[in-house]
PDB file of N, CA and C in Angstrom:
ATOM      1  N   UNK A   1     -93.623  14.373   3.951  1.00  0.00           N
ATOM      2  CA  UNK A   1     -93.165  13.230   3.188  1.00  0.00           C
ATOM      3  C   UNK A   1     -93.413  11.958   4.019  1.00  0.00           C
ATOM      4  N   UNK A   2     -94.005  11.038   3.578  1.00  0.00           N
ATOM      5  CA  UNK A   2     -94.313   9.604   4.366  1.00  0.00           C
ATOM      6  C   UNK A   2     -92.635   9.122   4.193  1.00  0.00           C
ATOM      7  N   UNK A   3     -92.586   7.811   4.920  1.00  0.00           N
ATOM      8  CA  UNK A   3     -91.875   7.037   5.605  1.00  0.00           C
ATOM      9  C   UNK A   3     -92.313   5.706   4.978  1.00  0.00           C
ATOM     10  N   UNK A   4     -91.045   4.774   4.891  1.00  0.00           N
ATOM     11  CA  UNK A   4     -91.301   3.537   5.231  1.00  0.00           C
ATOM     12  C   UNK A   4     -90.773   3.052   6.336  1.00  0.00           C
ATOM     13  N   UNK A   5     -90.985   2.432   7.765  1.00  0.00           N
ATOM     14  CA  UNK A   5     -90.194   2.460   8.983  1.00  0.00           C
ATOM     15  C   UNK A   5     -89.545   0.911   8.406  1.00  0.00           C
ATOM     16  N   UNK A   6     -88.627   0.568   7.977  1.00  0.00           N
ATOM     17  CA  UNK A   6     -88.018  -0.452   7.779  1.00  0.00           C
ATOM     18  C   UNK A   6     -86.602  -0.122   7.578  1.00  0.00           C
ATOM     19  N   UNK A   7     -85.830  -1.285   8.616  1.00  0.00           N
ATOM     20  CA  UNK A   7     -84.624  -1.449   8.259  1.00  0.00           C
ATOM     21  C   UNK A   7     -83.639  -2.379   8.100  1.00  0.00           C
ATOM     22  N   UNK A   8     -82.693  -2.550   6.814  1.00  0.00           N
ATOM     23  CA  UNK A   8     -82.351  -4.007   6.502  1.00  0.00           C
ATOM     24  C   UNK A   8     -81.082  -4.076   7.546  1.00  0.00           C
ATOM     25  N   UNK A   9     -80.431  -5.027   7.497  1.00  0.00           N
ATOM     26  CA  UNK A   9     -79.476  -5.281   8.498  1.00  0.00           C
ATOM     27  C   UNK A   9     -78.575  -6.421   7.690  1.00  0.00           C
ATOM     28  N   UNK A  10     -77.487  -5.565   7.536  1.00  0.00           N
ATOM     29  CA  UNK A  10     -76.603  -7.435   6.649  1.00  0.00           C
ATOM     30  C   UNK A  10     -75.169  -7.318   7.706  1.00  0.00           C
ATOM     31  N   UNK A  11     -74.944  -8.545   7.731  1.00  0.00           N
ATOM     32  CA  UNK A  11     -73.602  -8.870   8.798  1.00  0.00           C
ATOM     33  C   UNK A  11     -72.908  -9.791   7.857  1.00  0.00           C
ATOM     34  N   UNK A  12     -71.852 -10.536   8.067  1.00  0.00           N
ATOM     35  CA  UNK A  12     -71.290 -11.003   7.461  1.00  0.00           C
ATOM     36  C   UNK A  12     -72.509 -12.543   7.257  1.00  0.00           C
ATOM     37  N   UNK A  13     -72.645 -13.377   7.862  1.00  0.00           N
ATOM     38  CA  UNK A  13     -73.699 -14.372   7.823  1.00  0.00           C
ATOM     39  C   UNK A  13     -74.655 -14.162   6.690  1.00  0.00           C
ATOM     40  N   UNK A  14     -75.337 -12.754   6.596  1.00  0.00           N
ATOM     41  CA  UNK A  14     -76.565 -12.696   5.668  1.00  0.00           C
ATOM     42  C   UNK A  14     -75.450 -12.144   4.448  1.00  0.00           C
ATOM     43  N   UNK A  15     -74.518 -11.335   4.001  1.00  0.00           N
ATOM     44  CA  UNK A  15     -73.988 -11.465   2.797  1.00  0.00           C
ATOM     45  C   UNK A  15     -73.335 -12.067   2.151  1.00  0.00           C
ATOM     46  N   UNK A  16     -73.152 -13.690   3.460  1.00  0.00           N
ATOM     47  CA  UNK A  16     -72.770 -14.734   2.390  1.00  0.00           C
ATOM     48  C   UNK A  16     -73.740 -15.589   1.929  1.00  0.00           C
ATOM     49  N   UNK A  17     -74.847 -15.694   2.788  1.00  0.00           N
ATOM     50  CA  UNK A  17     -75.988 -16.312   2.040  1.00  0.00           C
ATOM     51  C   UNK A  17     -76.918 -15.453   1.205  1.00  0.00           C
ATOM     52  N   UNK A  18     -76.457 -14.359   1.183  1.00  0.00           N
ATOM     53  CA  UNK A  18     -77.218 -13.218   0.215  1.00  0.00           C
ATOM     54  C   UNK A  18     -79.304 -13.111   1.086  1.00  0.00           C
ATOM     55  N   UNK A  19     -78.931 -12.769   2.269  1.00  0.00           N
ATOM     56  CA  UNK A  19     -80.210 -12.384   2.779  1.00  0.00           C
ATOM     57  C   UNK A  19     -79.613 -11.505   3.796  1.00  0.00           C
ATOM     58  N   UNK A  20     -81.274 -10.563   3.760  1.00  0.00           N
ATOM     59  CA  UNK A  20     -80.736  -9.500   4.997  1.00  0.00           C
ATOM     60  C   UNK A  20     -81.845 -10.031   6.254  1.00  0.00           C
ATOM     61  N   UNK A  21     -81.612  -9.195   7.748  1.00  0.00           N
ATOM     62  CA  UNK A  21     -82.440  -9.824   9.196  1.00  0.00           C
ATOM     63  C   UNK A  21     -83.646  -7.953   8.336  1.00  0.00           C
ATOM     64  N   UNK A  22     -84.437  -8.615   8.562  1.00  0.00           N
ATOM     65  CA  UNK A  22     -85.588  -6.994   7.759  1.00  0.00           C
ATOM     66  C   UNK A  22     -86.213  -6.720   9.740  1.00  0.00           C
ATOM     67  N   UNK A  23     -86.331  -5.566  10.192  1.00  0.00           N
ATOM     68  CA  UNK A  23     -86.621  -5.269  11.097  1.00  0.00           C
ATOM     69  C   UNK A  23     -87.880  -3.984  10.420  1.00  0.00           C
ATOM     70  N   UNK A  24     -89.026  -3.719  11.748  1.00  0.00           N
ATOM     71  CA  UNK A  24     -89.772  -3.038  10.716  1.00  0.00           C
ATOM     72  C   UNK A  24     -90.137  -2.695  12.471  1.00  0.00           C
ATOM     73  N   UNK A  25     -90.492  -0.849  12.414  1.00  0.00           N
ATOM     74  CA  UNK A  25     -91.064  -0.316  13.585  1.00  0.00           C
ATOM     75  C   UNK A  25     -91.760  -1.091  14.365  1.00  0.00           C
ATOM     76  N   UNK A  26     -93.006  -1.054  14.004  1.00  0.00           N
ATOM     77  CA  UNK A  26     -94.248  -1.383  14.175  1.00  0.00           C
ATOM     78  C   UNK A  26     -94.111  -2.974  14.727  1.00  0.00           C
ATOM     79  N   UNK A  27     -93.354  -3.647  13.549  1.00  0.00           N
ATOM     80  CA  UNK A  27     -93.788  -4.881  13.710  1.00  0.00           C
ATOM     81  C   UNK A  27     -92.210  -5.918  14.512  1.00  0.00           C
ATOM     82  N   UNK A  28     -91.192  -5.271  14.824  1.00  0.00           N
ATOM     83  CA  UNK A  28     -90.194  -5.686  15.085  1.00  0.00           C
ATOM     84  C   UNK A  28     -89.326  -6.312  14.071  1.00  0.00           C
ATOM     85  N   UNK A  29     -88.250  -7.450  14.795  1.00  0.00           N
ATOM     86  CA  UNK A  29     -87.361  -8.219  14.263  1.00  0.00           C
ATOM     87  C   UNK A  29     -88.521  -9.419  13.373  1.00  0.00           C
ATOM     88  N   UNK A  30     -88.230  -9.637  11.898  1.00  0.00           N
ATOM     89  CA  UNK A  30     -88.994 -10.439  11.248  1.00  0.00           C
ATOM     90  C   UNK A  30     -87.854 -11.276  10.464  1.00  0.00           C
ATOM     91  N   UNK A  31     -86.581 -11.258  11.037  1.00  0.00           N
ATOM     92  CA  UNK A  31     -85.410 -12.529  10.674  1.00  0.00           C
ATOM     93  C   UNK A  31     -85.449 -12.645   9.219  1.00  0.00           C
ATOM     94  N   UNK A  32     -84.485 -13.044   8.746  1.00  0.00           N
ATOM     95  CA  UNK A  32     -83.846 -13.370   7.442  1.00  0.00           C
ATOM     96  C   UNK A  32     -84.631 -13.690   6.437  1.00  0.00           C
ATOM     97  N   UNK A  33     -84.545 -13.044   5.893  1.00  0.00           N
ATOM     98  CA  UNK A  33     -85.186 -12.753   3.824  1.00  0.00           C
ATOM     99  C   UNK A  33     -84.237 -13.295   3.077  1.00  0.00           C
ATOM    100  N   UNK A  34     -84.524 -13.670   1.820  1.00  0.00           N
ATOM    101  CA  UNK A  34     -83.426 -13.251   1.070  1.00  0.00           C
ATOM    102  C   UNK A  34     -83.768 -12.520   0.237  1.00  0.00           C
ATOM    103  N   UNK A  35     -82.769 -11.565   0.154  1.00  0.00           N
ATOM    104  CA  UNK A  35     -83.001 -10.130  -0.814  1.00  0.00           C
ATOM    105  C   UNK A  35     -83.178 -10.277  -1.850  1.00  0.00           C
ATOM    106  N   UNK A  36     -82.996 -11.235  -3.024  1.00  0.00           N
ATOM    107  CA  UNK A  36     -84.327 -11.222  -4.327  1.00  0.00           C
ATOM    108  C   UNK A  36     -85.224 -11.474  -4.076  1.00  0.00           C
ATOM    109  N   UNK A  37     -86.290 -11.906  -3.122  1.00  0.00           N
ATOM    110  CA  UNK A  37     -87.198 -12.032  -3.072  1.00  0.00           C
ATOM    111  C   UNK A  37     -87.883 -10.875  -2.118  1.00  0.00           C
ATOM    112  N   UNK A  38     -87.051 -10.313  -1.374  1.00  0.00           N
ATOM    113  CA  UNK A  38     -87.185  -8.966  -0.652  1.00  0.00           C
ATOM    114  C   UNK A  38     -87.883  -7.649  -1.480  1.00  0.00           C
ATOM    115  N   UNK A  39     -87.103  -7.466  -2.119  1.00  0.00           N
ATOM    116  CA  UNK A  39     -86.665  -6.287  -2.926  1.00  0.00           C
ATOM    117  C   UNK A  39     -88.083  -5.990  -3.938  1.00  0.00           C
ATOM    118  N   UNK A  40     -88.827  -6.530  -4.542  1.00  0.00           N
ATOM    119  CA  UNK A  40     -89.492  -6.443  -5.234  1.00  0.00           C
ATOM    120  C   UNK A  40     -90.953  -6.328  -3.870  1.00  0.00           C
ATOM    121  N   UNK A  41     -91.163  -7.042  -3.010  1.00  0.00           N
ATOM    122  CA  UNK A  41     -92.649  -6.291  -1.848  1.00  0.00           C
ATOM    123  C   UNK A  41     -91.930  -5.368  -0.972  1.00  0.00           C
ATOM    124  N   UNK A  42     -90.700  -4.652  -1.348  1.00  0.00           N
ATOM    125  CA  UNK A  42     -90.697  -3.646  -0.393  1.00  0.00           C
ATOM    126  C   UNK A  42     -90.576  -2.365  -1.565  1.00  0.00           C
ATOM    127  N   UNK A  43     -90.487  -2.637  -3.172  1.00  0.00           N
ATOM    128  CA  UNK A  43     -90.561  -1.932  -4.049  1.00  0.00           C
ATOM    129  C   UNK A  43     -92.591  -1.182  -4.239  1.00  0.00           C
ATOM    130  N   UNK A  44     -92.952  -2.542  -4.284  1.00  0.00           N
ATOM    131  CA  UNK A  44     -94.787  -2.818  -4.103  1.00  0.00           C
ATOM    132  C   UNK A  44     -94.797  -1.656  -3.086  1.00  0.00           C
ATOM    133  N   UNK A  45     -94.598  -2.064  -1.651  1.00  0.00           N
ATOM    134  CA  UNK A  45     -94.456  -1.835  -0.534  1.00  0.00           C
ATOM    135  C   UNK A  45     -94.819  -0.105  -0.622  1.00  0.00           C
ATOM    136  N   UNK A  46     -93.709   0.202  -1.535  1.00  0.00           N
ATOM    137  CA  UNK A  46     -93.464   1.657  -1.419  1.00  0.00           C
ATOM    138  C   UNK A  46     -94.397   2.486  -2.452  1.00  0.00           C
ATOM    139  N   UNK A  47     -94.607   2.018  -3.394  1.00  0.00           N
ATOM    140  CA  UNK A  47     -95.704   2.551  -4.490  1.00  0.00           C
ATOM    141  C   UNK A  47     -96.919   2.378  -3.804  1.00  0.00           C
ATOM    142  N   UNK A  48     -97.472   1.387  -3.461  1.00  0.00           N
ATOM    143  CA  UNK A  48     -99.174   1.233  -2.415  1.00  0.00           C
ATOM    144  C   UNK A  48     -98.930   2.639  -1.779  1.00  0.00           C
ATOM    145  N   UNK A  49     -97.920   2.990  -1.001  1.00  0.00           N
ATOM    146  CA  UNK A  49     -98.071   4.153   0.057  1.00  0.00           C
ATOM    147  C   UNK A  49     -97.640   5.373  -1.339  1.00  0.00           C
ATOM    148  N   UNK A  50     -97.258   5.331  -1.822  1.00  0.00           N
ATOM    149  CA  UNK A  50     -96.945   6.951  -2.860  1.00  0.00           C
ATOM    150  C   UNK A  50     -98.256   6.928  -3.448  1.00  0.00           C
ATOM    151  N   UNK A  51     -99.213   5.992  -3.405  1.00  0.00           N
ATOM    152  CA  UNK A  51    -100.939   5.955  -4.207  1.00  0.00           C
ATOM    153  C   UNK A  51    -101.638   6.521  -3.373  1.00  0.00           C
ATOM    154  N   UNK A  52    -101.193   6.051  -2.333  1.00  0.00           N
ATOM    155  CA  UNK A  52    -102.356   6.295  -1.019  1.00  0.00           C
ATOM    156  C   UNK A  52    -101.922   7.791  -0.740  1.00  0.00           C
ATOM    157  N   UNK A  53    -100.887   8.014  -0.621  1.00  0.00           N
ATOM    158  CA  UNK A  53    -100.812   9.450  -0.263  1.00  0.00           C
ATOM    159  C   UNK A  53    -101.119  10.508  -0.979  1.00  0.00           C
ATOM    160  N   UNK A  54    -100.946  10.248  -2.507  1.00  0.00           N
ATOM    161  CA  UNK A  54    -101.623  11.022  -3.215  1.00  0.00           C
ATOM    162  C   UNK A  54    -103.456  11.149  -3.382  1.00  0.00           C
ATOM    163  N   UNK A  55    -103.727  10.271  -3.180  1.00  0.00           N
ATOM    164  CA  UNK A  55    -105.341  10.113  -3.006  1.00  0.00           C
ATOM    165  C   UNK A  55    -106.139  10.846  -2.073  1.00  0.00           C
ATOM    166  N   UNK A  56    -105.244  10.723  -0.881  1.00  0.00           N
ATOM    167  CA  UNK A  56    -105.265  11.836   0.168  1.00  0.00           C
ATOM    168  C   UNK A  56    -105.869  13.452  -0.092  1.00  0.00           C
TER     169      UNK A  56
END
């Protein structure tokens, strides 16, 4: 089963401004999103790789 190495992070700061800090393996700390605008390229994000793996 593939992976997405990403992980969101909310503290009190990002759930009052409604953004999370997005940290990602590969690429490290990439600081504050806000999660409607998040949510939909890490949705993308995840279908590109369920295509690719099936193509495989």
């Amino acid at each position: 089963m593939q992976k997405i190495p990403v992980m969101l992070v909310v503290g009190e700061r990002e759930a009052e401004s409604g953004t999370v800090s997005l940290r990602r393996r590969h690429l490290g700390d990439q600081g504050a999103q806000a999660l409607d605008d998040l949510i939909p390229l890490l949705v993308d994000e995840v279908k590109n790789k369920q295509r690719s793996t099936a193509h495989s």
